[in-house]
C-alpha atoms as a PDB file:
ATOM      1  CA  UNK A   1     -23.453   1.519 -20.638  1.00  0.00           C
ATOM      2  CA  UNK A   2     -21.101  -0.685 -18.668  1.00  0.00           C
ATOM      3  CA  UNK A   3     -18.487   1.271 -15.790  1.00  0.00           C
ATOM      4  CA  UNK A   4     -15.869  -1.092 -15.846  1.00  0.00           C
ATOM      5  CA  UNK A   5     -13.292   1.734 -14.428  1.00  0.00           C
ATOM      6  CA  UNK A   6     -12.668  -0.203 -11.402  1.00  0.00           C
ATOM      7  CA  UNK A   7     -13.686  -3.685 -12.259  1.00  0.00           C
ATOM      8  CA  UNK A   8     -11.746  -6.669 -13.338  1.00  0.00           C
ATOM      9  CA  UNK A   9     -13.086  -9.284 -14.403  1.00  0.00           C
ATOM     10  CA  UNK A  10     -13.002 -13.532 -13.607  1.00  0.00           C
ATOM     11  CA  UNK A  11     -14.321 -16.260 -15.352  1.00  0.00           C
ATOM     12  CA  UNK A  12     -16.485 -17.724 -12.855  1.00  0.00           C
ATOM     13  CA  UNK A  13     -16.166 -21.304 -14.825  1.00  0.00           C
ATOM     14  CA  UNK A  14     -12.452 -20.796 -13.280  1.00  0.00           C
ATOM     15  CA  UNK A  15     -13.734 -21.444  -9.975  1.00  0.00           C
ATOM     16  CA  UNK A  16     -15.428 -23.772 -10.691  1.00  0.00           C
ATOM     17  CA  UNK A  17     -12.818 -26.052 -12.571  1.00  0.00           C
ATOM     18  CA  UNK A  18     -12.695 -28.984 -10.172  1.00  0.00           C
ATOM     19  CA  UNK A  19      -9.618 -27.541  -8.171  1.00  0.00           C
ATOM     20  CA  UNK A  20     -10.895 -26.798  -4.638  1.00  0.00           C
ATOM     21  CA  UNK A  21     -11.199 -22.967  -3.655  1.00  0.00           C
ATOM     22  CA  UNK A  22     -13.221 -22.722  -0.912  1.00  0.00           C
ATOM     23  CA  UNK A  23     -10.393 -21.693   1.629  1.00  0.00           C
ATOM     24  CA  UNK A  24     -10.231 -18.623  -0.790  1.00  0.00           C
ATOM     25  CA  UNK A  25     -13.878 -18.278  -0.917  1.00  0.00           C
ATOM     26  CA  UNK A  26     -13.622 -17.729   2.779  1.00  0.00           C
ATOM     27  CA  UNK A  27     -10.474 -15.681   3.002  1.00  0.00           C
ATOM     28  CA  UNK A  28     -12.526 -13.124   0.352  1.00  0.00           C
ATOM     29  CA  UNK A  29     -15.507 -13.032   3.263  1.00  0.00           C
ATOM     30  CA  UNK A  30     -12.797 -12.362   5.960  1.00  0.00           C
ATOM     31  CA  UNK A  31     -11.265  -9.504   3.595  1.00  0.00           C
ATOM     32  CA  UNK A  32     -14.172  -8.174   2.595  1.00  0.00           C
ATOM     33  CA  UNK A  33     -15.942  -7.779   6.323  1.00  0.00           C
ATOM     34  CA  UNK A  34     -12.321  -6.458   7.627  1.00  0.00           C
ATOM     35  CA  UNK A  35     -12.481  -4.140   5.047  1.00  0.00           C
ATOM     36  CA  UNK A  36     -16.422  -3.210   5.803  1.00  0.00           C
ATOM     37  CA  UNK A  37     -15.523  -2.562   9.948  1.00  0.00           C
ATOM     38  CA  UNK A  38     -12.279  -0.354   9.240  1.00  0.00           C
ATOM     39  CA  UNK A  39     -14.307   1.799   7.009  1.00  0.00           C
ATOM     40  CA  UNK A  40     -17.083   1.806   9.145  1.00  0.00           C
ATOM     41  CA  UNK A  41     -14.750   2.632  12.270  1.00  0.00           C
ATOM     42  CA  UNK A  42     -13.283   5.356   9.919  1.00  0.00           C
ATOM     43  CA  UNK A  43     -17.107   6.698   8.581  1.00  0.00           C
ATOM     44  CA  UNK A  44     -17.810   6.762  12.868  1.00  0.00           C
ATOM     45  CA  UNK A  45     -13.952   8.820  13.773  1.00  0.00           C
ATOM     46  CA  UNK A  46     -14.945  10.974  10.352  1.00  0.00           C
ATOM     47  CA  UNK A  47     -18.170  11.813  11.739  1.00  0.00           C
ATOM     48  CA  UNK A  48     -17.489  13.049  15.018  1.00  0.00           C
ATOM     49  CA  UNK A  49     -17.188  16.780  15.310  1.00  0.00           C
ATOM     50  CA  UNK A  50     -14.591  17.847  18.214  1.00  0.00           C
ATOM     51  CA  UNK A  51     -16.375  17.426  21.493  1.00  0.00           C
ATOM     52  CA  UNK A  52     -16.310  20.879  23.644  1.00  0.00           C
ATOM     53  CA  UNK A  53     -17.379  18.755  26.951  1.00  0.00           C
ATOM     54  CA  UNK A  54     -15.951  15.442  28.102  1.00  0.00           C
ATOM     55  CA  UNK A  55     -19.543  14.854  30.142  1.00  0.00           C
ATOM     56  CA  UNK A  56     -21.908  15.545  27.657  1.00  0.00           C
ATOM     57  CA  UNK A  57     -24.622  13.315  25.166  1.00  0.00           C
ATOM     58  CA  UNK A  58     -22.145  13.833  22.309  1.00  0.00           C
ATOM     59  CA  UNK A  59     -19.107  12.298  24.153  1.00  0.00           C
ATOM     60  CA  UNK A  60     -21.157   9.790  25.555  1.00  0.00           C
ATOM     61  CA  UNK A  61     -22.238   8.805  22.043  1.00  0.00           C
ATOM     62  CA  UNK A  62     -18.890   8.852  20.722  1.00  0.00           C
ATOM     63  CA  UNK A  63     -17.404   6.818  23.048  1.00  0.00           C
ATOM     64  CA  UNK A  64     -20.649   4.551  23.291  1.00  0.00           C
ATOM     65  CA  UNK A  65     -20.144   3.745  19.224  1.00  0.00           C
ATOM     66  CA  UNK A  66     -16.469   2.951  19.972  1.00  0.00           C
ATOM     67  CA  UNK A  67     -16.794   0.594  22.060  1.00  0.00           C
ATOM     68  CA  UNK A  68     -19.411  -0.971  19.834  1.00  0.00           C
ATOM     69  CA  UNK A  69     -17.203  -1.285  16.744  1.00  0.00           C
ATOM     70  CA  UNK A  70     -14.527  -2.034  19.290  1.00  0.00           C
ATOM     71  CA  UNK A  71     -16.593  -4.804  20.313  1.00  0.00           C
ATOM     72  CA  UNK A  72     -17.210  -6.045  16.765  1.00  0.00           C
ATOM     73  CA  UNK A  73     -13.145  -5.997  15.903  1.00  0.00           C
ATOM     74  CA  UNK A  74     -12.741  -8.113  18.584  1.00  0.00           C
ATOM     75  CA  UNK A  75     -15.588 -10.501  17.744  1.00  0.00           C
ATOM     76  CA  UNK A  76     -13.942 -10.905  14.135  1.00  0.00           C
ATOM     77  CA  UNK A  77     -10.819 -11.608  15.568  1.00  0.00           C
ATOM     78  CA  UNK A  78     -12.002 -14.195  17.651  1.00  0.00           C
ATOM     79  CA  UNK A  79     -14.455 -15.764  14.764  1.00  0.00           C
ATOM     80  CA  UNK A  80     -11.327 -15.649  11.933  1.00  0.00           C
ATOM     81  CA  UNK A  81      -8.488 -17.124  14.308  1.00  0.00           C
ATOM     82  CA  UNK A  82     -11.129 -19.833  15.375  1.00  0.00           C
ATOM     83  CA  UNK A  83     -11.878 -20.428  11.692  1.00  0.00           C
ATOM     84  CA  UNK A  84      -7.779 -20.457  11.250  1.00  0.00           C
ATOM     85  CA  UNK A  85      -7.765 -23.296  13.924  1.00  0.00           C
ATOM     86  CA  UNK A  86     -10.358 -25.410  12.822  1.00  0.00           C
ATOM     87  CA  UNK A  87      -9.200 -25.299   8.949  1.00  0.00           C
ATOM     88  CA  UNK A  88      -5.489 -25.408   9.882  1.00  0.00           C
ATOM     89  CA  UNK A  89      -5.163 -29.114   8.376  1.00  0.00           C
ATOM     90  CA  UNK A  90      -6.954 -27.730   4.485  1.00  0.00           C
ATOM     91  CA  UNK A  91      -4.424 -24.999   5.216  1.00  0.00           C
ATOM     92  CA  UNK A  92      -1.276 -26.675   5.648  1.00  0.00           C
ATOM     93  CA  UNK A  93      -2.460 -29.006   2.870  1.00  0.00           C
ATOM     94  CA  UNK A  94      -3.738 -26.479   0.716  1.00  0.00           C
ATOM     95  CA  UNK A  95      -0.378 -26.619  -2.344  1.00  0.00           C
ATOM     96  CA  UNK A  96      -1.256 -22.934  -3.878  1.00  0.00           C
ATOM     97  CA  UNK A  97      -2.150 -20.889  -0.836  1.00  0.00           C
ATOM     98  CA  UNK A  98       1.343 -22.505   0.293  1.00  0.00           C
ATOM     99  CA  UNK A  99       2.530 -21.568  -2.712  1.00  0.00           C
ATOM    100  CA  UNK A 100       1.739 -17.838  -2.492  1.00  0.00           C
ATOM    101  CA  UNK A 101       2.815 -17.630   1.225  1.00  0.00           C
ATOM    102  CA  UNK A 102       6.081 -18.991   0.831  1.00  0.00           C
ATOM    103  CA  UNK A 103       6.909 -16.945  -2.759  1.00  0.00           C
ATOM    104  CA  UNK A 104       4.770 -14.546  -3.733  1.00  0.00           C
ATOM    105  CA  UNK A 105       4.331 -12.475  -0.604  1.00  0.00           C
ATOM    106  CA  UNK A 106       6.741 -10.647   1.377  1.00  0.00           C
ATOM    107  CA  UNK A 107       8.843 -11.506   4.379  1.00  0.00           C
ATOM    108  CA  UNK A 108       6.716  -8.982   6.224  1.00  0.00           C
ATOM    109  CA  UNK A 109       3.692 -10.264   5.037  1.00  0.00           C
ATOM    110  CA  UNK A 110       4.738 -14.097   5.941  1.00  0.00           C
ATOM    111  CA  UNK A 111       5.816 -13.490   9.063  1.00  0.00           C
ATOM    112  CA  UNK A 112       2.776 -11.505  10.045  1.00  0.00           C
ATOM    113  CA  UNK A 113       0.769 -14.681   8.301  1.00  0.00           C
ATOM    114  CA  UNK A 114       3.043 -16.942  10.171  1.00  0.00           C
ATOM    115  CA  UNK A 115       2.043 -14.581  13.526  1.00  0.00           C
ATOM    116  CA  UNK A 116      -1.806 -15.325  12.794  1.00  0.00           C
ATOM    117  CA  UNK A 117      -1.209 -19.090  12.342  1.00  0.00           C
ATOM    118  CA  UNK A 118       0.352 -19.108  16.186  1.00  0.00           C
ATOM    119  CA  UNK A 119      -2.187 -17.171  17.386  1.00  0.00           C
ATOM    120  CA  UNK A 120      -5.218 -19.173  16.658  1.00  0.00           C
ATOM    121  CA  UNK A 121      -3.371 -22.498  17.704  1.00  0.00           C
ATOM    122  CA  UNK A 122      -3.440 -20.793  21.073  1.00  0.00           C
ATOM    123  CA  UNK A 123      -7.045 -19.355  20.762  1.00  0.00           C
ATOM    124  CA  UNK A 124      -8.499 -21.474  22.968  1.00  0.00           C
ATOM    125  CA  UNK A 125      -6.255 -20.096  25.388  1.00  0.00           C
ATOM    126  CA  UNK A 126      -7.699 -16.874  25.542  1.00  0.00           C
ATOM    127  CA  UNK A 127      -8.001 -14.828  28.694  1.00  0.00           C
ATOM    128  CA  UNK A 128      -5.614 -17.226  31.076  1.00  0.00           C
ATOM    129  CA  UNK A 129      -2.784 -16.258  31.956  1.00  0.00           C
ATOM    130  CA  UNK A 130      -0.562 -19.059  30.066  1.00  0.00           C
ATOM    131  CA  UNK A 131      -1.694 -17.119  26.540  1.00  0.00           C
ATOM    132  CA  UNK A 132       1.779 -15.625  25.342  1.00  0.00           C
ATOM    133  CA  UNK A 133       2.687 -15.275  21.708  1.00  0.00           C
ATOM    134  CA  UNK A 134       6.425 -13.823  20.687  1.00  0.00           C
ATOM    135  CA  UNK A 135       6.063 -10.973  18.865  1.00  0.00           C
ATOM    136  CA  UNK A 136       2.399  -9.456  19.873  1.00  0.00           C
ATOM    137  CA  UNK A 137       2.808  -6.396  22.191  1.00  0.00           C
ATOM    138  CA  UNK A 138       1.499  -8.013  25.672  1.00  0.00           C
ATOM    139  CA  UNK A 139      -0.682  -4.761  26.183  1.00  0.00           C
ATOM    140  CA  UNK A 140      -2.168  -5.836  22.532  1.00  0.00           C
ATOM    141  CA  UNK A 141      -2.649  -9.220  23.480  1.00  0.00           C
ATOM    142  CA  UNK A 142      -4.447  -8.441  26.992  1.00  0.00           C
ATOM    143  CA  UNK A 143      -6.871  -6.946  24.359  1.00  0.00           C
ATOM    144  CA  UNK A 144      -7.320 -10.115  22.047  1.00  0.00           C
ATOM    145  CA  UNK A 145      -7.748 -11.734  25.013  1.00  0.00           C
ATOM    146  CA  UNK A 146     -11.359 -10.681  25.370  1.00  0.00           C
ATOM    147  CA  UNK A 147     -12.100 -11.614  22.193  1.00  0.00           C
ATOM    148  CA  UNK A 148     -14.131 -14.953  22.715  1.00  0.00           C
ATOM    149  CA  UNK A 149     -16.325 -12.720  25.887  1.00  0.00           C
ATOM    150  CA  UNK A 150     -16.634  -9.894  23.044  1.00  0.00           C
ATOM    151  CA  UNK A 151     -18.091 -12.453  21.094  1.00  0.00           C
ATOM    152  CA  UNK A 152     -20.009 -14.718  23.201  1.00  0.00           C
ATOM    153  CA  UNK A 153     -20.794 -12.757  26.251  1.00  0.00           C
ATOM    154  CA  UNK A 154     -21.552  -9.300  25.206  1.00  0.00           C
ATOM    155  CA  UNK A 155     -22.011  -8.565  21.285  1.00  0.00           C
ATOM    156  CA  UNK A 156     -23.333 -11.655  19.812  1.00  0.00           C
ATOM    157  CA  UNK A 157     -25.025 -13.608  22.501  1.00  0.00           C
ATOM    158  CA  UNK A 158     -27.450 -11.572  24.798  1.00  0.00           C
ATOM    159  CA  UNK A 159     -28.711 -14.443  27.246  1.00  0.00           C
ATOM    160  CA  UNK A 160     -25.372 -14.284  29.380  1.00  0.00           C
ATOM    161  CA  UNK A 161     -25.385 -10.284  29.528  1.00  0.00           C
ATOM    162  CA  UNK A 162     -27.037  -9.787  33.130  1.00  0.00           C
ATOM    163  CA  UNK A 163     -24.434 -11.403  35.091  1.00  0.00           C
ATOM    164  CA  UNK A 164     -21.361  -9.543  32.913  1.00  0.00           C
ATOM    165  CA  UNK A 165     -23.328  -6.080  32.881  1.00  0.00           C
ATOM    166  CA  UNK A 166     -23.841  -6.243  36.352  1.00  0.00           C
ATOM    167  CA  UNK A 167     -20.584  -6.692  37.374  1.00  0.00           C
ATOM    168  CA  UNK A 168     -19.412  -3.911  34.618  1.00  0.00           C
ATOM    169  CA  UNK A 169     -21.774  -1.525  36.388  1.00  0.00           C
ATOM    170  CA  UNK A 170     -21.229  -1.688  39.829  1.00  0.00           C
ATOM    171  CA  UNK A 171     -16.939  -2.010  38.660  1.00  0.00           C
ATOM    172  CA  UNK A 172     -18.539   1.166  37.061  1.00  0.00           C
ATOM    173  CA  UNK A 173     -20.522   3.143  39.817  1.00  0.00           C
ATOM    174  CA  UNK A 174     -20.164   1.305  43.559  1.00  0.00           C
ATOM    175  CA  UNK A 175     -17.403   3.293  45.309  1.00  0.00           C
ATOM    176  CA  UNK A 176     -16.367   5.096  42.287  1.00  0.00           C
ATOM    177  CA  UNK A 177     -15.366   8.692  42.312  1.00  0.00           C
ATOM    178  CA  UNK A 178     -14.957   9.116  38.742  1.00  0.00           C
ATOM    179  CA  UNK A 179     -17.032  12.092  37.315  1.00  0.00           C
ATOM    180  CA  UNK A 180     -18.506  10.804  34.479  1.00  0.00           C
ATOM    181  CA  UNK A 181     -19.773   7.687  36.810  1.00  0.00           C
ATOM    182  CA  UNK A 182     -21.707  10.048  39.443  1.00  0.00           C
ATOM    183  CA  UNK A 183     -24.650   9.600  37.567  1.00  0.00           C
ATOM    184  CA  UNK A 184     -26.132   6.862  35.648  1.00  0.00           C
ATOM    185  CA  UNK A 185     -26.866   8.911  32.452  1.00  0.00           C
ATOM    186  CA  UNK A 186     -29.454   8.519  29.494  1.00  0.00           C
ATOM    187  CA  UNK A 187     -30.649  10.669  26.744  1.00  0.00           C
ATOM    188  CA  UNK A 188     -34.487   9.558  25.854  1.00  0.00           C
ATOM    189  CA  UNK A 189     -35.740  11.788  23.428  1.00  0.00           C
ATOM    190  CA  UNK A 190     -37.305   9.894  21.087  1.00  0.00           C
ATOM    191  CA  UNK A 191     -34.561   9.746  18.391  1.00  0.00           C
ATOM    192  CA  UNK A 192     -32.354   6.574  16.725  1.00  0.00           C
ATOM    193  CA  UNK A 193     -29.776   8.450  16.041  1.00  0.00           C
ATOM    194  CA  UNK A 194     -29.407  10.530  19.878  1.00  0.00           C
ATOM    195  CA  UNK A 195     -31.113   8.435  22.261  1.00  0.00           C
ATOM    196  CA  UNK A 196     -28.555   6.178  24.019  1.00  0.00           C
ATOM    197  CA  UNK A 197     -28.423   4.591  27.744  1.00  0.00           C
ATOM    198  CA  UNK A 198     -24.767   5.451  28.525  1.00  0.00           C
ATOM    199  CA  UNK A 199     -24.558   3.562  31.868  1.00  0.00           C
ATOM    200  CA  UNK A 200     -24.386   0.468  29.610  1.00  0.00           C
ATOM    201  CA  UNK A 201     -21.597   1.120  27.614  1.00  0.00           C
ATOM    202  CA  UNK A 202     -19.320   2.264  30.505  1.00  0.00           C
ATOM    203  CA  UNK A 203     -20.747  -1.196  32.369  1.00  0.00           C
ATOM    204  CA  UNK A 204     -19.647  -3.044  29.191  1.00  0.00           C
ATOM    205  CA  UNK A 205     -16.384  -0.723  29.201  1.00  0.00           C
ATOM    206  CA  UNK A 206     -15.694  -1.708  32.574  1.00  0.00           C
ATOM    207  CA  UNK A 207     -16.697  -5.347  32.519  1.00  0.00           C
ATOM    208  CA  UNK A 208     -13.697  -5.872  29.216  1.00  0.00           C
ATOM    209  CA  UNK A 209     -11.095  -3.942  31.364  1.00  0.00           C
ATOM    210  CA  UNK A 210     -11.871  -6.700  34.505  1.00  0.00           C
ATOM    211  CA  UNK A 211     -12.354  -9.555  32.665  1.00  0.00           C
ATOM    212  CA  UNK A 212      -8.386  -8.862  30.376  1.00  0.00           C
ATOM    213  CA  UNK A 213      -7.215  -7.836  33.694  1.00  0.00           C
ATOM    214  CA  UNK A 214      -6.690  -4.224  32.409  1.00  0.00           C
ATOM    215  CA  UNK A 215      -5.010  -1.440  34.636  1.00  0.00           C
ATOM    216  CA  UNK A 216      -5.609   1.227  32.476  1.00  0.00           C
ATOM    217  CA  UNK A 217      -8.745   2.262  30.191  1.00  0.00           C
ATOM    218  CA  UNK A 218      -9.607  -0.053  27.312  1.00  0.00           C
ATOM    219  CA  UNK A 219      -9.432   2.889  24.717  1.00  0.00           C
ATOM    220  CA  UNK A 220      -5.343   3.078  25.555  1.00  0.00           C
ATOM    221  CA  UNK A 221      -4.664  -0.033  23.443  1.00  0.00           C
ATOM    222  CA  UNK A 222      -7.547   1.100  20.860  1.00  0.00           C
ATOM    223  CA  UNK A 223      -4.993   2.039  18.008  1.00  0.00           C
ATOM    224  CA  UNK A 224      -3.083  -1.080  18.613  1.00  0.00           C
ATOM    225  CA  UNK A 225      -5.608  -3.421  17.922  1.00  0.00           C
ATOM    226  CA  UNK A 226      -6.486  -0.680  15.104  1.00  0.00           C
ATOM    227  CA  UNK A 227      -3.390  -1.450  13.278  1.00  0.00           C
ATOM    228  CA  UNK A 228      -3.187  -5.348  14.114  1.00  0.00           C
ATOM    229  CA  UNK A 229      -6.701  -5.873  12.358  1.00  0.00           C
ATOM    230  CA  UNK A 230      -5.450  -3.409   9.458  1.00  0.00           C
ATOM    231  CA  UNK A 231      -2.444  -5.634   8.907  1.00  0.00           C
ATOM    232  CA  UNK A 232      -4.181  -8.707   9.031  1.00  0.00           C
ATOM    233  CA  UNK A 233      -6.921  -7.318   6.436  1.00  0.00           C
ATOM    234  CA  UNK A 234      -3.605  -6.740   4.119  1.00  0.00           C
ATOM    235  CA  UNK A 235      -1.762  -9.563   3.905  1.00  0.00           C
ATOM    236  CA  UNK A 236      -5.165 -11.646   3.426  1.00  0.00           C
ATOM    237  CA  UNK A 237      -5.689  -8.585   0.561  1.00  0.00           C
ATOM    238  CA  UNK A 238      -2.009  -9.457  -0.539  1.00  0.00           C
ATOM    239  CA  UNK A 239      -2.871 -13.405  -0.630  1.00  0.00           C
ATOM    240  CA  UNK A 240      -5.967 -13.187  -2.852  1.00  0.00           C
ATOM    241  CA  UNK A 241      -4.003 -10.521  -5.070  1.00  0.00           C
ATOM    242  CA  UNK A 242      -1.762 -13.412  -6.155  1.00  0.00           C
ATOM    243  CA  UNK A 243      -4.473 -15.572  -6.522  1.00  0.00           C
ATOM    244  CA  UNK A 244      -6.345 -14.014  -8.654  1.00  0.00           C
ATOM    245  CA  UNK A 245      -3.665 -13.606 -10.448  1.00  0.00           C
ATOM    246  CA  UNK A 246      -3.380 -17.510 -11.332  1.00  0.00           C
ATOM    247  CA  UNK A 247      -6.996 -17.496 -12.634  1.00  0.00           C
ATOM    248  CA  UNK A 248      -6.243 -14.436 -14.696  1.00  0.00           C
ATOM    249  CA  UNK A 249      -8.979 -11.471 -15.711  1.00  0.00           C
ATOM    250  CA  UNK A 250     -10.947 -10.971 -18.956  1.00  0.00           C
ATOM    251  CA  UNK A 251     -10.910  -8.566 -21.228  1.00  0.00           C
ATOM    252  CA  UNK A 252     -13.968  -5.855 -19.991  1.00  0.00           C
ATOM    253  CA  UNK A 253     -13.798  -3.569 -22.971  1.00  0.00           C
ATOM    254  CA  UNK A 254     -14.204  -6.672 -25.573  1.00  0.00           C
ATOM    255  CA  UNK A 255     -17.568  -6.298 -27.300  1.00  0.00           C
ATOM    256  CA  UNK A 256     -20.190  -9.014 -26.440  1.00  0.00           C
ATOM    257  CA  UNK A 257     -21.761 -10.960 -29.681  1.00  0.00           C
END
């Protein structure tokens, strides 16, 4: 028995019919991962049971996994507008994605599209202080400013960690009065899912807040960036909607000879 509740269904001889789709192929990737981090970010906010103690192992992990899948929004940011600027020309050339942009999505949805566009052509940009793009919050864009050291420095890459995570720590702990940074704290008791050294994610913490040139904690802008990588994920959503669309579906409940 076949469950196709859900499903629909392509001919995949339709994507294969000469026309070029691979600008599709990777806008489905992009969807498809955005869609994988906000449910994972909602599986981690689901998960966590109201913390009694704000200096505790369970805060510390909490905060500890945030900045983790903070770290990984901003690392798919930085890897999708850089794959937006280096594909611009197939994009600007490309006649149906065009096509859908300009008259099968909304005005919202454009301009938000149109937003992206801008944003990557200034990617390279990132963390100087010419970087300015009309109609991004400027708190939300000190944020997507550490993308490419999210990236490169601290998620992706580990040989250029010392330097950062030194500087994050003592930002962290030399002359700092904070209470939760009076102690270097760990948890080693043997288990995945418990043990954490929590001295490194306040160093990372720390090190993103210096190196955007942040006043305030890096969790203040959290639910911007939240809802900028949530609209992103649904106009690309909206885009491949209409594209499908033009290949059209099979019929699933059709009997096979």
């Amino acid at each position: 028995m076949q469950d196709y509740s859900k499903l629909k269904g392509i001919n995949p001889e339709k994507f294969l019919s000469g026309n070029d789709y691979s600008l599709f192929l990777s806008l489905a990737l992009i969807n498809n991962d955005l869609g994988d981090l906000v449910y994972l970010q909602g599986l981690h906010a689901r998960s966590v049971k109201k913390i009694k103690y704000p200096i505790s192992a369970e805060h510390g992990r909490k905060t500890g996994r945030d900045i983790y899948i903070f770290r990984l929004a901003l690392s798919h940011l930085f890897n999708i507008l850089e794959f937006f600027y280096k594909r611009i020309k197939d994009i600007e050339k490309d006649n149906l994605l065009n096509k859908i942009i300009n008259e099968d999505i909304s005005t919202d949805e454009k301009l938000f599209w149109d937003l992206i566009i801008t944003l990557s052509k200034s990617y390279k940009d990132f963390g100087k202080d010419k970087l300015a793009v009309v109609g991004i919050n400027p708190e939300l864009l000190r944020v997507i400013s550490l993308s490419e050291a999210a990236r490169n420095d601290v998620t992706f890459h580990y040989h250029g960690t010392p330097r950062h995570l030194k500087l994050g720590f003592e930002s962290a702990f030399k002359n700092n009065s904070l209470p939760n940074t009076k102690y270097a704290f760990v948890t080693e008791i043997g288990s995945v899912a418990e043990d954490r050294r929590y001295y490194i994610d306040i160093s990372l913490e720390k090190f993103l807040e210096k190196e955007a040139g942040l006043e305030e904690s890096i969790y203040k802008t959290e639910s911007l960036m939240v809802d900028f990588i949530a609209n992103l994920n649904r106009v690309i959503y909206k885009i491949l909607f209409e594209f499908h669309k033009t290949l059209g579906f099979e019929d699933l409940n059709e009997k096979e000879s």
